[in-house]
Protein backbone atom coordinates (compact mmCIF):
# COMPACT_ATOMS: atom_id res chain seq x y z
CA UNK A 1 3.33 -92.36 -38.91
CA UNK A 2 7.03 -91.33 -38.33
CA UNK A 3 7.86 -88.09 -36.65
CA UNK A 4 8.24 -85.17 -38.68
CA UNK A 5 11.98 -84.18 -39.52
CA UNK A 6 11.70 -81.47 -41.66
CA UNK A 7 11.53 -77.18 -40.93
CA UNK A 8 9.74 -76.50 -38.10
CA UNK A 9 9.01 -72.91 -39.34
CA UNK A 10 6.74 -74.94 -42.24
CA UNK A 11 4.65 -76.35 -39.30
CA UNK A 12 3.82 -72.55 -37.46
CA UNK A 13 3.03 -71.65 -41.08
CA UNK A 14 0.81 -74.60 -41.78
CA UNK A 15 -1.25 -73.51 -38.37
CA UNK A 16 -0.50 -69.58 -39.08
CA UNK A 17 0.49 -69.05 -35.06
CA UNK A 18 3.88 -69.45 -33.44
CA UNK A 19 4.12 -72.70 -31.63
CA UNK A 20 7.09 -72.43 -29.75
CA UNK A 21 9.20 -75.02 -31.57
CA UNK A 22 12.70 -74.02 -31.19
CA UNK A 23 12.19 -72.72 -28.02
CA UNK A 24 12.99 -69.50 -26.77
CA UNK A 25 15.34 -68.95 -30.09
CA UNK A 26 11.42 -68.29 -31.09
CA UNK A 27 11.50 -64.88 -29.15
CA UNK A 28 14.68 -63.81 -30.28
CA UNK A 29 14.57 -64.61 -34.05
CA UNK A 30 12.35 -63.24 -36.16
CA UNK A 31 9.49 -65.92 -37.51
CA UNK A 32 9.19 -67.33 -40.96
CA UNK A 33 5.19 -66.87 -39.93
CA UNK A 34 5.77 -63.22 -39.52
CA UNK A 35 7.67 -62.55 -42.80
CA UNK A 36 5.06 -64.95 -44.79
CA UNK A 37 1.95 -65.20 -42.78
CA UNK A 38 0.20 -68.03 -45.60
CA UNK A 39 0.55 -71.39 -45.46
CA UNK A 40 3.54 -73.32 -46.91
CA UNK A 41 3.09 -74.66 -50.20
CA UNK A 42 2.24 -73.52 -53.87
CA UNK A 43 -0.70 -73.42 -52.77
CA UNK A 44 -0.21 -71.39 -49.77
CA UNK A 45 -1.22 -67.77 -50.39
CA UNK A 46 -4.50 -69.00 -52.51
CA UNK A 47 -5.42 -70.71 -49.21
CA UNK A 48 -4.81 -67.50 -47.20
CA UNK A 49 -7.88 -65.48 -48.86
CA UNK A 50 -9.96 -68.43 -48.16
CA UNK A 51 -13.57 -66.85 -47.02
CA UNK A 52 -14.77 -69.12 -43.95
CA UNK A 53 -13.48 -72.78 -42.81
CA UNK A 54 -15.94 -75.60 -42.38
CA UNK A 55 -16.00 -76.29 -38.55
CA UNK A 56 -14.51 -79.89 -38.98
CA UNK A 57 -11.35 -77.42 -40.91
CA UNK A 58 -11.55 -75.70 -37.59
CA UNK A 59 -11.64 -78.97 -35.17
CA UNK A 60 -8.93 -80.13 -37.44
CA UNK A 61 -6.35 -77.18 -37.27
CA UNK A 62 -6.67 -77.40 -33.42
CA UNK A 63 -5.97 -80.59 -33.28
CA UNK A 64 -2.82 -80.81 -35.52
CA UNK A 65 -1.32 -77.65 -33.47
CA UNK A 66 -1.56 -79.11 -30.44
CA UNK A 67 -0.21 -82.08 -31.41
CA UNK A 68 2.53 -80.32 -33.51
CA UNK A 69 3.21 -78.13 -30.09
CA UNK A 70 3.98 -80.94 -28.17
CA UNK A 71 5.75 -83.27 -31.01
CA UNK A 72 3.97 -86.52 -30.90
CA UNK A 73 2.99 -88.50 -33.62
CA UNK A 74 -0.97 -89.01 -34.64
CA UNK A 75 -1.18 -92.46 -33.14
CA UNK A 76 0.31 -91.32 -29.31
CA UNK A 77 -1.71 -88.51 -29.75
CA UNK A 78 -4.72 -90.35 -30.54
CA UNK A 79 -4.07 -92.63 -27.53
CA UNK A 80 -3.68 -90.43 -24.93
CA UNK A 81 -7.39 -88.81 -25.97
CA UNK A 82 -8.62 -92.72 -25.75
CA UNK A 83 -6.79 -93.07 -22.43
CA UNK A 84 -8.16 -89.57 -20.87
CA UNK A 85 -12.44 -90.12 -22.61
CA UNK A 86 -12.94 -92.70 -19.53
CA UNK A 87 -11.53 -90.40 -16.68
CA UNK A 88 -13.80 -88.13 -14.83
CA UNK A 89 -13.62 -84.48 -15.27
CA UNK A 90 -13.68 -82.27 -18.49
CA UNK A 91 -12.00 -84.40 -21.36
CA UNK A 92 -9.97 -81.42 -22.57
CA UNK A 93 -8.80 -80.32 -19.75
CA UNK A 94 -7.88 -83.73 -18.98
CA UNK A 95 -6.35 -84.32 -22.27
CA UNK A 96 -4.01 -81.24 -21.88
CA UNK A 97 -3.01 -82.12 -18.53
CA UNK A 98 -1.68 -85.58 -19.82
CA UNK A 99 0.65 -83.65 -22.39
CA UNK A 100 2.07 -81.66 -19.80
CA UNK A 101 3.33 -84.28 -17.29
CA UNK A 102 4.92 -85.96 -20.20
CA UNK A 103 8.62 -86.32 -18.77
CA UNK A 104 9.53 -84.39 -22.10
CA UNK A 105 7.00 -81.75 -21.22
CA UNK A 106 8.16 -81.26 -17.82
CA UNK A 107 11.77 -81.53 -18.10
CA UNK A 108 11.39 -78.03 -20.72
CA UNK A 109 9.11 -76.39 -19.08
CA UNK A 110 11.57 -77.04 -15.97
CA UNK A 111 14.12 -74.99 -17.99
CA UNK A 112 16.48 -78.25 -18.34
CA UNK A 113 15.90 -78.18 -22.42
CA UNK A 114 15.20 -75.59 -24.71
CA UNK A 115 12.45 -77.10 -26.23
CA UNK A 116 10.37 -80.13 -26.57
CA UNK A 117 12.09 -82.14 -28.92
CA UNK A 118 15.88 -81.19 -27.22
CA UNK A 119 14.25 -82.48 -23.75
CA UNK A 120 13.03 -86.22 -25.50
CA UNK A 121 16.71 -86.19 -26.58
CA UNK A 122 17.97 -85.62 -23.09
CA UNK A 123 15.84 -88.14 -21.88
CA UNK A 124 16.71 -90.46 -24.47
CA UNK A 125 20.68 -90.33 -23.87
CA UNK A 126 20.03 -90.99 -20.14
CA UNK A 127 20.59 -87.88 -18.93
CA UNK A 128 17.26 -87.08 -16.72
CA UNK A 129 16.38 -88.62 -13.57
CA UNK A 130 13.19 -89.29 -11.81
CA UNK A 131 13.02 -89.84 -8.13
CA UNK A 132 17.28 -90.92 -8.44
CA UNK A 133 16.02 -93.72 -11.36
CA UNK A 134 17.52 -92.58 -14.38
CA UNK A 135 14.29 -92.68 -16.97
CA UNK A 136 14.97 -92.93 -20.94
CA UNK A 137 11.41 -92.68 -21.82
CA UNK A 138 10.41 -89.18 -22.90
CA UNK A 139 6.35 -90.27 -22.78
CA UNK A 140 6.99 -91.29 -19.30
CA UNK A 141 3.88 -89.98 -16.96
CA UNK A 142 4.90 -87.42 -14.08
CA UNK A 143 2.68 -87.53 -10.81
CA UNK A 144 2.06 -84.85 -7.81
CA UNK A 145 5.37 -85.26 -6.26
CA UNK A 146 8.16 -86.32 -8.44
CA UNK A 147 11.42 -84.78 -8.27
CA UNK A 148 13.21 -84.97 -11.84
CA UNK A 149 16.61 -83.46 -12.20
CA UNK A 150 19.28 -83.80 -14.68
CA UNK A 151 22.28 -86.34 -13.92
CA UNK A 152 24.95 -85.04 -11.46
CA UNK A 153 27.40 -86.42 -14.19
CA UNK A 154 25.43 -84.28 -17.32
CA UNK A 155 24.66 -80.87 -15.47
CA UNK A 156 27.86 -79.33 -17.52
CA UNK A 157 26.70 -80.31 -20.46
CA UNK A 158 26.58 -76.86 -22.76
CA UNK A 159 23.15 -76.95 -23.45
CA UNK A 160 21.47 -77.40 -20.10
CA UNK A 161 23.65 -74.52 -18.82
CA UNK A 162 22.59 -71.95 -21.89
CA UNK A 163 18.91 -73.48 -20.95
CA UNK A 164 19.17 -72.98 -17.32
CA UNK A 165 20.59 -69.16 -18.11
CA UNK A 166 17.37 -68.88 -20.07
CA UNK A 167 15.45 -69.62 -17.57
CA UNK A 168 16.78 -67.34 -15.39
CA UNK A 169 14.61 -64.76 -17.23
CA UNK A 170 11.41 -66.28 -17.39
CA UNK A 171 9.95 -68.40 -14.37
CA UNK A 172 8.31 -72.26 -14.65
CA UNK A 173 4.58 -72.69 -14.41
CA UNK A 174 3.38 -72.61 -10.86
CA UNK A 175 2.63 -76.15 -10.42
CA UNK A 176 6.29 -76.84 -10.42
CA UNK A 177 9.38 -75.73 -8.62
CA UNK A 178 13.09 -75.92 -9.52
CA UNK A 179 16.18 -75.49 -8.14
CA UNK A 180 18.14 -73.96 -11.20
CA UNK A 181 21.69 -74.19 -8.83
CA UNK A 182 20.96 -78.19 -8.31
CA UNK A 183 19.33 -78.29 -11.72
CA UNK A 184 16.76 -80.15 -10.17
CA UNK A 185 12.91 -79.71 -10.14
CA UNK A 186 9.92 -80.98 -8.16
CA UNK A 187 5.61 -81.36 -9.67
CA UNK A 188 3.90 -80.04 -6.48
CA UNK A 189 0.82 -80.67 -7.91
CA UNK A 190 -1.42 -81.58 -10.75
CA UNK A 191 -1.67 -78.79 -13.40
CA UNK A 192 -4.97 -76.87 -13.87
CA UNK A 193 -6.25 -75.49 -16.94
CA UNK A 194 -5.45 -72.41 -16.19
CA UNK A 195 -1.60 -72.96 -14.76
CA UNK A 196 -1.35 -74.44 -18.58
CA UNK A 197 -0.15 -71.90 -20.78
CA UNK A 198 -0.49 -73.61 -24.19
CA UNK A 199 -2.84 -71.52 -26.01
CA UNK A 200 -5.66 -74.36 -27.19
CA UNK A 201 -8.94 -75.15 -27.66
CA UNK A 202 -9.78 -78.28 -26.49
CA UNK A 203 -13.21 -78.49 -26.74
CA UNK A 204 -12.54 -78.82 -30.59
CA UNK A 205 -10.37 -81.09 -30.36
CA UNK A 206 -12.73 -83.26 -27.98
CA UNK A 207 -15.50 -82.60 -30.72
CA UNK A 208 -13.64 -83.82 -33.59
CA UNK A 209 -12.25 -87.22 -32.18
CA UNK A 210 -15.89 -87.86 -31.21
CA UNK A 211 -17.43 -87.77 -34.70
């Protein structure tokens, strides 16, 4: 399935939440999902008076927001689940620590993009380094110890600096550390659930991939 291209506001509509997709233009503009809290659609405000969803419509929802919050399509999505059922631990957890040491993940929530999809572009245009390797591959996995920074020759460019001034406002997650004056950051160690702050229920989506 090819990525989606279209309005972003259509997708917070479709799962009637914010999802953070432009970044933090989403806390300064004011939210199609606000203004029209119903799906998008002809159909959309017939849906909204809906009485109860079935709890495969619930398993569902969950699962295309958190996929929609960190932009991959259905099939990466669907392998990273496969990849993260034979680990040990709790498969949700798991599952949402995979998505966050995405090098697309981690190179936003280091403050070096102002959003998902503008960090995958970085990456792609050679811009982000990993341990002083320059890495093009936005689904590249992050371990414990990994010091990614943006290249010495791309630090200027307009929209790191407006991203890095953002920043400035609102600190990283605690399992990482960055150097906003180097525009460089450093994993010090593997996320928790509760150092992730995407706001998901796992457990349904673990429930409806194992129908």
């Amino acid at each position: 399935m090819a990525r989606y291209t279209g309005p972003v506001c259509k997708l917070c509509r479709r799962e009637g939440t914010k999802l953070f997709l432009k970044g933090s233009r989403c806390l300064t503009e004011k939210c199609a999902v606000d203004r029209r809290a119903y799906a998008p659609g002809q159909h959309g405000q017939s849906s909204g008076r809906r009485r109860k969803q079935s709890e495969y419509a619930k398993q569902l929802r969950e699962k295309q927001k958190v996929k929609r919050i960190y932009g991959l399509t259905e099939r990466q999505f669907r392998n990273i689940f496969e990849r993260v059922a034979h680990e040990p631990g709790v498969t949700g957890e798991n599952l949402l620590i995979e998505l966050e040491l995405r090098l697309d993940n981690v190179v936003h929530r280091m403050g070096f993009a102002p959003s998902r999809q503008a960090a995958r572009q970085l990456a792609r245009h050679r811009h982000v380094q990993v341990n002083g390797r320059t890495v093009d591959i936005p689904s590249y996995r992050l371990r414990p110890g990994d010091e990614v920074r943006v290249a010495p020759a791309s630090r200027e460019l307009a929209s790191v600096q407006s991203s890095l001034a953002a920043l400035s406002r609102a600190a990283p997650v605690s399992w990482i550390a960055v150097d906003t004056e180097k525009a460089t950051g450093k994993i010090t160690e593997r996320p928790t659930r509760d150092a992730i702050p995407t706001p998901a229920q796992e457990q349904l989506i673990v429930e409806l991939y194992s129908k």
